[in-house]
C-alpha atoms as a PDB file:
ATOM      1  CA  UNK A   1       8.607 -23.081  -8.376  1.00  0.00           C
ATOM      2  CA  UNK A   2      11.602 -22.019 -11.081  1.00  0.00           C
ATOM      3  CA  UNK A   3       9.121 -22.719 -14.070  1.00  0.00           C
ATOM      4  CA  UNK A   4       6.299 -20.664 -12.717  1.00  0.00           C
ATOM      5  CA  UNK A   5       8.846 -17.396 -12.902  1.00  0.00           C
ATOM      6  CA  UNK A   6       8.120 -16.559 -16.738  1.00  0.00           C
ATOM      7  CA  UNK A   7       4.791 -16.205 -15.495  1.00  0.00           C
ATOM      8  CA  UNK A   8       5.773 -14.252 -12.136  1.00  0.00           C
ATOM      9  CA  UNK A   9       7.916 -11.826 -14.762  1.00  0.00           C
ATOM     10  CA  UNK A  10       4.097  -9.876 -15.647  1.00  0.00           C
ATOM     11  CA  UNK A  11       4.699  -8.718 -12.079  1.00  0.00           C
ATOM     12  CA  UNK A  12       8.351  -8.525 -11.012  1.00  0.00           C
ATOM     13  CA  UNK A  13      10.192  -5.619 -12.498  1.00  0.00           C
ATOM     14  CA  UNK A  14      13.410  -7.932 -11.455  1.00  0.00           C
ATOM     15  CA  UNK A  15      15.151 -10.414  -9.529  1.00  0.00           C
ATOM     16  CA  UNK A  16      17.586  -7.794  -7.222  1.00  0.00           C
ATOM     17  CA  UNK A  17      17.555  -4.018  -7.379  1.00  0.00           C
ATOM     18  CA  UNK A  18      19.688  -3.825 -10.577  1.00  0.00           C
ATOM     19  CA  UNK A  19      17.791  -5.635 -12.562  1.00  0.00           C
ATOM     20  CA  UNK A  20      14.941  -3.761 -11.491  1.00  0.00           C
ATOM     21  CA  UNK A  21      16.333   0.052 -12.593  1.00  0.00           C
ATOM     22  CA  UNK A  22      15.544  -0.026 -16.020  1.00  0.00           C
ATOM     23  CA  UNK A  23      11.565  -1.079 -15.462  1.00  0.00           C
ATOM     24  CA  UNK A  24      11.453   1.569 -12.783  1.00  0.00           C
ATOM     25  CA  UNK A  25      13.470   4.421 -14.814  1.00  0.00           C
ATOM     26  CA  UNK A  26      11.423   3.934 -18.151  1.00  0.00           C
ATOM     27  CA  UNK A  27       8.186   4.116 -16.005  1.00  0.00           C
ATOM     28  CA  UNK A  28       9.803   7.668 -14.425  1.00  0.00           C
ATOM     29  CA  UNK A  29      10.547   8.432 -18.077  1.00  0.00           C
ATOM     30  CA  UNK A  30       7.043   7.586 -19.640  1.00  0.00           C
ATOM     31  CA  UNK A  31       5.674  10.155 -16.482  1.00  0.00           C
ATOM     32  CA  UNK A  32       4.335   7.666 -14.369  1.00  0.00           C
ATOM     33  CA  UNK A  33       5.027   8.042 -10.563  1.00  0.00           C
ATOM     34  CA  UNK A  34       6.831   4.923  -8.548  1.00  0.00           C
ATOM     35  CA  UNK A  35       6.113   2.953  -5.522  1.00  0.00           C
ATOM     36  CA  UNK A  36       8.701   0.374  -4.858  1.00  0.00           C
ATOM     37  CA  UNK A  37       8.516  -2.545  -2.949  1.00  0.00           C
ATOM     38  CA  UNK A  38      11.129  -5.074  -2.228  1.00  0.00           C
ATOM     39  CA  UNK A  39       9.382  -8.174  -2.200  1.00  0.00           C
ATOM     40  CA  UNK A  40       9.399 -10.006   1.262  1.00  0.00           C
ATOM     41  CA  UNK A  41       6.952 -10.842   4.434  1.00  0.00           C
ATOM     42  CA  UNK A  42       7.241 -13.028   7.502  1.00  0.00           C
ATOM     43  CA  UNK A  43      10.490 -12.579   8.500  1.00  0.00           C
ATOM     44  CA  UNK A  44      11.458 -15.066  10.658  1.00  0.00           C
ATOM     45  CA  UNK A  45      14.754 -13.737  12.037  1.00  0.00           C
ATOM     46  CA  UNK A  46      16.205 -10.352  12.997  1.00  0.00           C
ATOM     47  CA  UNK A  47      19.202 -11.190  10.375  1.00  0.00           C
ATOM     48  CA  UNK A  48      16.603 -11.045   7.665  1.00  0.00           C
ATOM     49  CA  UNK A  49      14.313  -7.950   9.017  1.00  0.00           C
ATOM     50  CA  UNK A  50      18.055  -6.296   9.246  1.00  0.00           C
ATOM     51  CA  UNK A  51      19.002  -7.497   5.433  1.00  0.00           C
ATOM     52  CA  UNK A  52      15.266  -5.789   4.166  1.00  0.00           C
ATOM     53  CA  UNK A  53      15.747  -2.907   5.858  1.00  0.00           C
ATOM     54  CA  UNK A  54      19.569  -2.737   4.102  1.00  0.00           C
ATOM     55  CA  UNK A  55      17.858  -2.708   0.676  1.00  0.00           C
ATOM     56  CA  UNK A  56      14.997  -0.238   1.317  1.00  0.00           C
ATOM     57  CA  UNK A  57      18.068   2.071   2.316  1.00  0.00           C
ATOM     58  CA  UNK A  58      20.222   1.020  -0.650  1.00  0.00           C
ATOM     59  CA  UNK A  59      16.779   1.928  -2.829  1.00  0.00           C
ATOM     60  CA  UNK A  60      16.114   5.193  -0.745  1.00  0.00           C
ATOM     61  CA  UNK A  61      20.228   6.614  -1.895  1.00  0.00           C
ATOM     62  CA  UNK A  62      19.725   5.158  -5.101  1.00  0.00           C
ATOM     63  CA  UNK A  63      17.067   7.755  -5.796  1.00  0.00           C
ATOM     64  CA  UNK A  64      18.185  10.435  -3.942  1.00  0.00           C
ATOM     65  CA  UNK A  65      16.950  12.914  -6.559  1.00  0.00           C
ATOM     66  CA  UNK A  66      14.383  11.717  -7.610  1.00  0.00           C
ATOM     67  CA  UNK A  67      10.575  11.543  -6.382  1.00  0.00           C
ATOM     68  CA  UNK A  68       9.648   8.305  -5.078  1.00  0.00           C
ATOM     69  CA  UNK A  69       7.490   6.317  -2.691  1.00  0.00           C
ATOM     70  CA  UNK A  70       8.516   2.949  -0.892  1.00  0.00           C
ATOM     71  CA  UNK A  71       5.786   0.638  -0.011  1.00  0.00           C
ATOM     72  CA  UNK A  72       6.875  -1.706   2.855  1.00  0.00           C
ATOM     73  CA  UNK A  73       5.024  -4.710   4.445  1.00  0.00           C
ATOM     74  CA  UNK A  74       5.625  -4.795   8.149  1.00  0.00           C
ATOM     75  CA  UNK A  75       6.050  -8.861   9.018  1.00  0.00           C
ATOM     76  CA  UNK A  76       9.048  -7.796   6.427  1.00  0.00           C
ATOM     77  CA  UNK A  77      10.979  -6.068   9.213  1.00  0.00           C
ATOM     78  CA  UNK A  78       9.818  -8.038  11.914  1.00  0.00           C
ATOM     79  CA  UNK A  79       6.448  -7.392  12.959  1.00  0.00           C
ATOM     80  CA  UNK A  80       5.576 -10.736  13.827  1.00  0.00           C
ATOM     81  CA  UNK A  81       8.931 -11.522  15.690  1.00  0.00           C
ATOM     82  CA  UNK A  82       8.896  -8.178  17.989  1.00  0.00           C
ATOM     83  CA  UNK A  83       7.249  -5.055  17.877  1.00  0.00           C
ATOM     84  CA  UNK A  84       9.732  -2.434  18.701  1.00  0.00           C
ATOM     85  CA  UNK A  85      12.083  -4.292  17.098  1.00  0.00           C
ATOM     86  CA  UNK A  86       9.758  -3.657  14.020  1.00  0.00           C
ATOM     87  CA  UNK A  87       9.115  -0.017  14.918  1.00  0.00           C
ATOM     88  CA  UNK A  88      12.620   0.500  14.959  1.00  0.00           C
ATOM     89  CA  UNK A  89      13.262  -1.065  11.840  1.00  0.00           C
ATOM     90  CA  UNK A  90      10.458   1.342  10.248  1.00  0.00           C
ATOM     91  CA  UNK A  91      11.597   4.289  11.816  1.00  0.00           C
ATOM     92  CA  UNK A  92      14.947   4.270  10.311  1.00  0.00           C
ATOM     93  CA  UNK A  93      13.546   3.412   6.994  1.00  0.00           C
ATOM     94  CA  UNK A  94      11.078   6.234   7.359  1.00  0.00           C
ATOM     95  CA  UNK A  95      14.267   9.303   8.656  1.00  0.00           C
ATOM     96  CA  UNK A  96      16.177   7.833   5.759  1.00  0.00           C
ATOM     97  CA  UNK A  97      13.317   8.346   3.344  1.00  0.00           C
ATOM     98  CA  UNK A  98      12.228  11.863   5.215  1.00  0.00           C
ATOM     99  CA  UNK A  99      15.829  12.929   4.875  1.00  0.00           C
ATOM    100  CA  UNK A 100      15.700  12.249   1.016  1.00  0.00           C
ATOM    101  CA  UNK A 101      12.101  13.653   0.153  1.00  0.00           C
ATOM    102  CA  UNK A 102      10.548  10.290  -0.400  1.00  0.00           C
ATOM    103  CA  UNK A 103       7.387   8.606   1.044  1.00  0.00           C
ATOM    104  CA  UNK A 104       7.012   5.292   2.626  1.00  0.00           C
ATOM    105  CA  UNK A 105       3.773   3.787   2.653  1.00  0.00           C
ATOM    106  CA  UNK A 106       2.858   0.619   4.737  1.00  0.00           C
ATOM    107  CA  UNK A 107       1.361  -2.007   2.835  1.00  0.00           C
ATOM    108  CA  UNK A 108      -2.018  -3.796   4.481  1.00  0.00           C
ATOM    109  CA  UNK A 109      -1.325  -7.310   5.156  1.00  0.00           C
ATOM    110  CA  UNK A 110      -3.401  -9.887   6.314  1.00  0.00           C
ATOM    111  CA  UNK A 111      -5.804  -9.125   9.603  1.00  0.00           C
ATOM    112  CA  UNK A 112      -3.607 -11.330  11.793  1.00  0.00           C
ATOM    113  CA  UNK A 113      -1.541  -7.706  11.444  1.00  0.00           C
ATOM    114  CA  UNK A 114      -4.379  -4.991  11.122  1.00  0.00           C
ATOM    115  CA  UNK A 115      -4.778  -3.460  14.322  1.00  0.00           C
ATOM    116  CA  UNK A 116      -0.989  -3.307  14.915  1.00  0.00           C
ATOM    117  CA  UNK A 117       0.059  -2.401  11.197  1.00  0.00           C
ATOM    118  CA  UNK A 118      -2.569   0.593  11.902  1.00  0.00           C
ATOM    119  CA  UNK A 119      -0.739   1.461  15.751  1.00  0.00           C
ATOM    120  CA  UNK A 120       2.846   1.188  13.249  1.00  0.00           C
ATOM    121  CA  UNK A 121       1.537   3.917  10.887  1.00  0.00           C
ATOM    122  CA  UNK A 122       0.105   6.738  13.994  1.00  0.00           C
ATOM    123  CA  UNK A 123       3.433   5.852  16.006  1.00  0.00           C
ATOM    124  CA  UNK A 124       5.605   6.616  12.969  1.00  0.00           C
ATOM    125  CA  UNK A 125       3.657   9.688  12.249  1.00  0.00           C
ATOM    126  CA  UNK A 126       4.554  10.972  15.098  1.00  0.00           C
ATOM    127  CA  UNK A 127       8.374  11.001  14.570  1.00  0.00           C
ATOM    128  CA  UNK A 128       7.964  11.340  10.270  1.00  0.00           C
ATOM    129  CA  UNK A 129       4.875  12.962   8.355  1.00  0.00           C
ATOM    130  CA  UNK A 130       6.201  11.300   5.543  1.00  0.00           C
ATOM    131  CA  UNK A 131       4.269   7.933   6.264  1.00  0.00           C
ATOM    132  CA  UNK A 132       1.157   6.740   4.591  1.00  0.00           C
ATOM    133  CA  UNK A 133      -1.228   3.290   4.711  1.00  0.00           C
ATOM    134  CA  UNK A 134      -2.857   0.749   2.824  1.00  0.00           C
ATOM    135  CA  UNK A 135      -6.407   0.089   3.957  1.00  0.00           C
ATOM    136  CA  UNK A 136      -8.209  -2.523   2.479  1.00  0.00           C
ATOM    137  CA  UNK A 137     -12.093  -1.604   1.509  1.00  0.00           C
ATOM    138  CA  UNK A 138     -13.077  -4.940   2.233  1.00  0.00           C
ATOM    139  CA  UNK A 139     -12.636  -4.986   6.209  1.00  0.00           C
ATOM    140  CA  UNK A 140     -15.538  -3.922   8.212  1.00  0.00           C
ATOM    141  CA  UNK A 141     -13.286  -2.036  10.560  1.00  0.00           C
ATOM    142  CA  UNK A 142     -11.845   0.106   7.318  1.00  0.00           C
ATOM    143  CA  UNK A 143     -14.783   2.780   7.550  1.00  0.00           C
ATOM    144  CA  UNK A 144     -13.164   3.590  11.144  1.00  0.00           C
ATOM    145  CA  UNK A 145      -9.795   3.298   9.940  1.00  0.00           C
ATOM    146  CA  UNK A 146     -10.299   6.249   6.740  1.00  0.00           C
ATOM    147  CA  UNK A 147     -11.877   8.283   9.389  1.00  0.00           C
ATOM    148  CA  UNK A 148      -8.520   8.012  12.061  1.00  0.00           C
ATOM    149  CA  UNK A 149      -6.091   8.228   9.145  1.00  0.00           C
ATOM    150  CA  UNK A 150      -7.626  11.473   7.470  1.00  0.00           C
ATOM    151  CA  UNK A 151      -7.910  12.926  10.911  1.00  0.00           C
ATOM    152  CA  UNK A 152      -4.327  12.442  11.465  1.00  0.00           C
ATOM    153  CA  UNK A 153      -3.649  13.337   8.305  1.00  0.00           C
ATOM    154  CA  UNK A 154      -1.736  10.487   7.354  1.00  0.00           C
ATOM    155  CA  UNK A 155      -2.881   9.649   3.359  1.00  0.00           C
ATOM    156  CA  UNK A 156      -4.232   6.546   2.889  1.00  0.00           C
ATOM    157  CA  UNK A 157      -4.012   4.054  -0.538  1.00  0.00           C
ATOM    158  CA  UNK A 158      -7.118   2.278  -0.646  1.00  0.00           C
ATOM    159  CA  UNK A 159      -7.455  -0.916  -2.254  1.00  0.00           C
ATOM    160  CA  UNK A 160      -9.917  -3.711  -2.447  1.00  0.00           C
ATOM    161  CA  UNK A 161      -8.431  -6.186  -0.637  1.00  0.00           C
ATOM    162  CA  UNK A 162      -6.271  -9.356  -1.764  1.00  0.00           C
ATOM    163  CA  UNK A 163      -6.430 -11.675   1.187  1.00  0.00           C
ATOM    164  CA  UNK A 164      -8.968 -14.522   2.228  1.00  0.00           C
ATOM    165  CA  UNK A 165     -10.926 -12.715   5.686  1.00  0.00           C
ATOM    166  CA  UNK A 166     -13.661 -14.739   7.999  1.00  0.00           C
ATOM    167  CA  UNK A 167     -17.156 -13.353   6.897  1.00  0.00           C
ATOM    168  CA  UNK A 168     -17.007 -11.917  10.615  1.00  0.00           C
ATOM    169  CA  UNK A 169     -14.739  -9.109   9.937  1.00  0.00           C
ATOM    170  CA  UNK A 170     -14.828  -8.570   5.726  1.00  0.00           C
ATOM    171  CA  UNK A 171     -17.194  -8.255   2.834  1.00  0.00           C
ATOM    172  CA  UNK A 172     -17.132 -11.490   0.934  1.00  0.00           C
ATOM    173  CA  UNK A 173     -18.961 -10.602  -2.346  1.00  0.00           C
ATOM    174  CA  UNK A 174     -17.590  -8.651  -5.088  1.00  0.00           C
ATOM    175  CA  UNK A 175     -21.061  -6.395  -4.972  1.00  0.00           C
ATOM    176  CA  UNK A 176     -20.502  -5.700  -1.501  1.00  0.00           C
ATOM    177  CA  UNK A 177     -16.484  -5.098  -2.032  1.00  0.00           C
ATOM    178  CA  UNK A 178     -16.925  -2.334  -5.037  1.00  0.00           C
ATOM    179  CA  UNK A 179     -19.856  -0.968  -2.835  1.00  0.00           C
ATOM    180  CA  UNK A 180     -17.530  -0.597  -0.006  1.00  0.00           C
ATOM    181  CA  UNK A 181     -14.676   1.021  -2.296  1.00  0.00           C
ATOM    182  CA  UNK A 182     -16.789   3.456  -4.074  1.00  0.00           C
ATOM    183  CA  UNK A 183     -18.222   4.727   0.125  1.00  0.00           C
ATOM    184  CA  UNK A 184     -14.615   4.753   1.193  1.00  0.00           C
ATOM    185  CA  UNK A 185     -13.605   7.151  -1.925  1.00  0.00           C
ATOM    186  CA  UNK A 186     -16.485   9.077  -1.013  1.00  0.00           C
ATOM    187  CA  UNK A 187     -15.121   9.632   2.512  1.00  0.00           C
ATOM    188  CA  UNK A 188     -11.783  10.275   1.771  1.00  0.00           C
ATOM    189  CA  UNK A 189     -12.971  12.955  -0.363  1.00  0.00           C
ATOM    190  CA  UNK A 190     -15.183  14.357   1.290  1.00  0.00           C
ATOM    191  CA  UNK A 191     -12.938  14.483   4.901  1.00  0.00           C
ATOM    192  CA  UNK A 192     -10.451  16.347   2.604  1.00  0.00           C
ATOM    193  CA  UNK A 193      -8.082  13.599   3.185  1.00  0.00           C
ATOM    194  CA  UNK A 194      -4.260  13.994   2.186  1.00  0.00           C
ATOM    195  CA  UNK A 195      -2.767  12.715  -1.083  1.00  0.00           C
ATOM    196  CA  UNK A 196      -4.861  10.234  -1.335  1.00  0.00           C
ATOM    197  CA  UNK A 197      -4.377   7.350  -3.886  1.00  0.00           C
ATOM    198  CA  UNK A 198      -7.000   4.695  -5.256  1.00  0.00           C
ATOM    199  CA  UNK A 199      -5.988   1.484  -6.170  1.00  0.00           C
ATOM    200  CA  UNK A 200      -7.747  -0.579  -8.573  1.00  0.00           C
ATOM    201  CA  UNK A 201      -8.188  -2.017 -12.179  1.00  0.00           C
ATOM    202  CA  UNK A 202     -11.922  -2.269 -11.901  1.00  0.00           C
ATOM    203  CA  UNK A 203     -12.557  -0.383 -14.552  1.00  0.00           C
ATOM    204  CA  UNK A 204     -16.338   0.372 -14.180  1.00  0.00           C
ATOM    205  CA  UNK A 205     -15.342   1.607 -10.768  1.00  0.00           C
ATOM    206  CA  UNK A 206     -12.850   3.447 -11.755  1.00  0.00           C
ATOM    207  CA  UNK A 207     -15.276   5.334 -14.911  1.00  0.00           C
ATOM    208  CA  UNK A 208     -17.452   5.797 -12.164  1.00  0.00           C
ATOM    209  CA  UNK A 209     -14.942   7.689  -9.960  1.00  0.00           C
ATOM    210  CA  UNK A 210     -13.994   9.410 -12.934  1.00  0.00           C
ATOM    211  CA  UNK A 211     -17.117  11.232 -13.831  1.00  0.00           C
ATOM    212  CA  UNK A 212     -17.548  12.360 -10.086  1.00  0.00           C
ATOM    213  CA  UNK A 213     -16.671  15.572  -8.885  1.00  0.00           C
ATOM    214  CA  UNK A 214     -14.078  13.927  -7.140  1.00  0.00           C
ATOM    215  CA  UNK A 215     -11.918  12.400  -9.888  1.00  0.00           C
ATOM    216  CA  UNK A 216      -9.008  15.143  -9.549  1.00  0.00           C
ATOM    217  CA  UNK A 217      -8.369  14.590  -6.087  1.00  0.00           C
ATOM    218  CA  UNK A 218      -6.965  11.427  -6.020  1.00  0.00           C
ATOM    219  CA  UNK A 219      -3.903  10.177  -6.938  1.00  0.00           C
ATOM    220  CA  UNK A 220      -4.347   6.277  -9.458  1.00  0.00           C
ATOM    221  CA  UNK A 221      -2.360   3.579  -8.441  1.00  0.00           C
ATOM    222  CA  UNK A 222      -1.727   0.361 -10.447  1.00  0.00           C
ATOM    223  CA  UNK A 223       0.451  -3.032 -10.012  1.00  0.00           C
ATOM    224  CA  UNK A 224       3.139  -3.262 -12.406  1.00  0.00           C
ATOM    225  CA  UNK A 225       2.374  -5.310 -15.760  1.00  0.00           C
ATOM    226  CA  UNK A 226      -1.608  -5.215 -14.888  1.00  0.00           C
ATOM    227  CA  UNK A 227      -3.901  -3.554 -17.351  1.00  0.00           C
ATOM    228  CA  UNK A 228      -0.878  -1.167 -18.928  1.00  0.00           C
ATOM    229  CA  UNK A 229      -3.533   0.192 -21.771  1.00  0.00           C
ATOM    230  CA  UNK A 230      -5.958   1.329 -18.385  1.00  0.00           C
ATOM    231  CA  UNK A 231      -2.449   3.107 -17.042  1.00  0.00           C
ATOM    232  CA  UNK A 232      -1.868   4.958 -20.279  1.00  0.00           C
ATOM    233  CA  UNK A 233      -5.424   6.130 -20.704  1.00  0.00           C
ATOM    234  CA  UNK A 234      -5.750   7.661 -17.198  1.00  0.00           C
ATOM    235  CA  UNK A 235      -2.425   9.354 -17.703  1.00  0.00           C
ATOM    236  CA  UNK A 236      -3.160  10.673 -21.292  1.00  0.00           C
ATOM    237  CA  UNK A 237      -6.121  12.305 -19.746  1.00  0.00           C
ATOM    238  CA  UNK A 238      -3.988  14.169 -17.246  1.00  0.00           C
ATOM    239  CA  UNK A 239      -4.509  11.957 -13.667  1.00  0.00           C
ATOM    240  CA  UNK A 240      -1.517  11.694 -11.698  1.00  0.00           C
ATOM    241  CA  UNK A 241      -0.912   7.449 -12.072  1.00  0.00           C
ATOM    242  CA  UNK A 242       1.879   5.481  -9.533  1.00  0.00           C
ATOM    243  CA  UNK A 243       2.708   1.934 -10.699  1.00  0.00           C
ATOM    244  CA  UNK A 244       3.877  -0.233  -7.951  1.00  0.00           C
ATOM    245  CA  UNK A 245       6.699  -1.670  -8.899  1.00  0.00           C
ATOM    246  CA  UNK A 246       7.921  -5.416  -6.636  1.00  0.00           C
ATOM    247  CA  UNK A 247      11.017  -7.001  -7.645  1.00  0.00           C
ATOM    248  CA  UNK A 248      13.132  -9.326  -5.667  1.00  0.00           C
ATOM    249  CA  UNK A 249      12.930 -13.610  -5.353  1.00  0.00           C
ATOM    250  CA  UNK A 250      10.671 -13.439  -2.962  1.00  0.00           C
ATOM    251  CA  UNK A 251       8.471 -13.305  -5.904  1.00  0.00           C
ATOM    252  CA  UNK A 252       5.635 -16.279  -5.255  1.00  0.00           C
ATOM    253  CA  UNK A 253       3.443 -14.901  -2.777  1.00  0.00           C
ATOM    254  CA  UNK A 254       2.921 -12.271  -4.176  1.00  0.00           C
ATOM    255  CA  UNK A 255       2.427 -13.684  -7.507  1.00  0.00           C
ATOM    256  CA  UNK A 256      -0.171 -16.051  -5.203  1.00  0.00           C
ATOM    257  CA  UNK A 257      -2.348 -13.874  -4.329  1.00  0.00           C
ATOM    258  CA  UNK A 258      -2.450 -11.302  -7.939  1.00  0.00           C
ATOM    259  CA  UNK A 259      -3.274 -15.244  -9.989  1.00  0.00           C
ATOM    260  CA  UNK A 260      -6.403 -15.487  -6.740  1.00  0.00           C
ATOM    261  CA  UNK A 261      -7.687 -12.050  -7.203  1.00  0.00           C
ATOM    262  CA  UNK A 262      -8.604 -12.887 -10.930  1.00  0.00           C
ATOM    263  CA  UNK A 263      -9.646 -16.482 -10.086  1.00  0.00           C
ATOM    264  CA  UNK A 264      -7.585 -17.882 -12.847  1.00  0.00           C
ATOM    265  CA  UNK A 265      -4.934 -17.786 -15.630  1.00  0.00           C
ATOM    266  CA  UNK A 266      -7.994 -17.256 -17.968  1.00  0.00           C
ATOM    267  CA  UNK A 267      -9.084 -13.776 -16.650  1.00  0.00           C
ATOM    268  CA  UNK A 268      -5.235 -12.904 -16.790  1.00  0.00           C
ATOM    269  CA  UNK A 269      -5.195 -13.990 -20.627  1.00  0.00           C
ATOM    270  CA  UNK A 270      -7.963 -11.932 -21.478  1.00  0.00           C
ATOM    271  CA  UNK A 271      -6.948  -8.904 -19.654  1.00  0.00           C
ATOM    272  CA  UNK A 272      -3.082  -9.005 -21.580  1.00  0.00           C
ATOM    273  CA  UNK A 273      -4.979  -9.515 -25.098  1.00  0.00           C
ATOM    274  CA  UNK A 274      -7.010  -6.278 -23.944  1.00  0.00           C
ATOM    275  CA  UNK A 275      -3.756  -4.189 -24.174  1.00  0.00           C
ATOM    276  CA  UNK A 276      -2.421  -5.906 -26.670  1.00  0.00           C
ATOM    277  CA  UNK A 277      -5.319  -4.669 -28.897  1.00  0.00           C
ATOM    278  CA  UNK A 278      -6.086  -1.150 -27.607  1.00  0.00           C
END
């Protein structure tokens, strides 16, 4: 796995936190926004929920004073192991991150998790307004899911979707997917949901979005080290843009799945030679 890593470095800002800081401090610098995730899922013991939840505090006092958001995954702290145990683990992430001005959002894993990832986010909300969700355009469920979030006013990051779903309970073509996307921007906006963010590197969706009365109402969200010149352009033009920023060595599946949303190493190629040249 060692000699896939150069390749892993287009996505990982680091290894550990500290040699993460200077990624995430020139991004602050440049005037992009952060969302930090320490990289990690299916926990299989409490010792390791305990040890994630450690760093997400040790990231949270790091940045006391400054504005950030922390994504976290819940199977990271324990959500497959036990529930409350999970819910506790969240909570104390989420007062830590309330207590500092910062924003956690829960990253959308895959459906084994929906259902109680979603039950996470309203119980949390409950104790912290400063929780927010992924919710992945390509579920079937997801036009229910805008419509509870907005109502609870809970903001929402909507992406496309990275994992492999039954046709039963997902879109499978790409058609259908950007179809999906564009409806689900449409009803965030138009439910007046809170901070919302898109998150994307389609770029004809994203034009699209862009000459709709809706464009300024959304915050843009990108993965570090994928399609910089697109991050740039959106930001020269005056949109608020977050770059999600993963570090840790827990680095493969995520790596995974970014190298299956493109298909192959070829559509990665031609997207760095696109920045290289704009």
């Amino acid at each position: 796995m060692r000699i896939l890593y150069p390749l892993a470095k287009r996505f990982i800002a680091g290894h550990d936190f500290d040699s993460a800081k200077p990624t995430i401090q020139k991004l602050m610098e440049d005037g992009y926004e952060v969302s930090i995730d320490y990289l990690g899922e299916l926990s299989k013991t409490y010792e390791d929920c305990e040890r994630a939840r450690d760093q997400y505090f040790k990231i949270i006092n790091y940045y006391k004073d400054k504005n950030i958001d922390v994504s976290i995954k819940p199977t990271q702290l324990g959500l497959l192991i036990n529930r409350d145990k999970c819910l506790e683990l969240v909570l104390s992430v989420a007062e830590k991150a309330y207590k500092n001005k910062h924003t956690i959002r829960l990253d959308m894993e895959d459906s084994r998790v929906t259902e109680e990832t979603v039950e996470l986010a309203i119980s949390i909300n409950e104790y912290f307004p400063n929780i927010g969700i992924a919710l992945q355009a390509n579920l079937h469920r997801t036009i229910l899911d805008v419509s509870l979030f907005t109502s609870a006013g809970i903001p929402v990051r909507l992406v496309k979707g990275a994992y492999k779903e039954k046709e039963s309970i997902a879109f499978q073509k790409k058609k259908e997917i950007e179809e999906e996307f564009y409806s689900r921007v449409e009803e965030l906006y138009l439910e007046e949901a809170k901070n919302p963010a898109i998150a994307t590197h389609d770029e004809v969706l994203l034009e699209k979005i862009m000459k709709s009365v809706m464009s300024r109402c959304f915050d843009y969200e990108f993965l570090y080290g994928i399609r910089r010149d697109l991050q740039k352009n959106l930001k020269k033009r005056g949109y608020r843009v977050r770059i999600y920023v993963p570090f840790g060595t827990d680095w493969w599946p995520y790596t995974l799945r970014r190298l299956k949303e493109w298909k192959n190493l070829k559509f990665v190629a031609k997207n760095i030679i696109k920045e290289w040249i704009s």
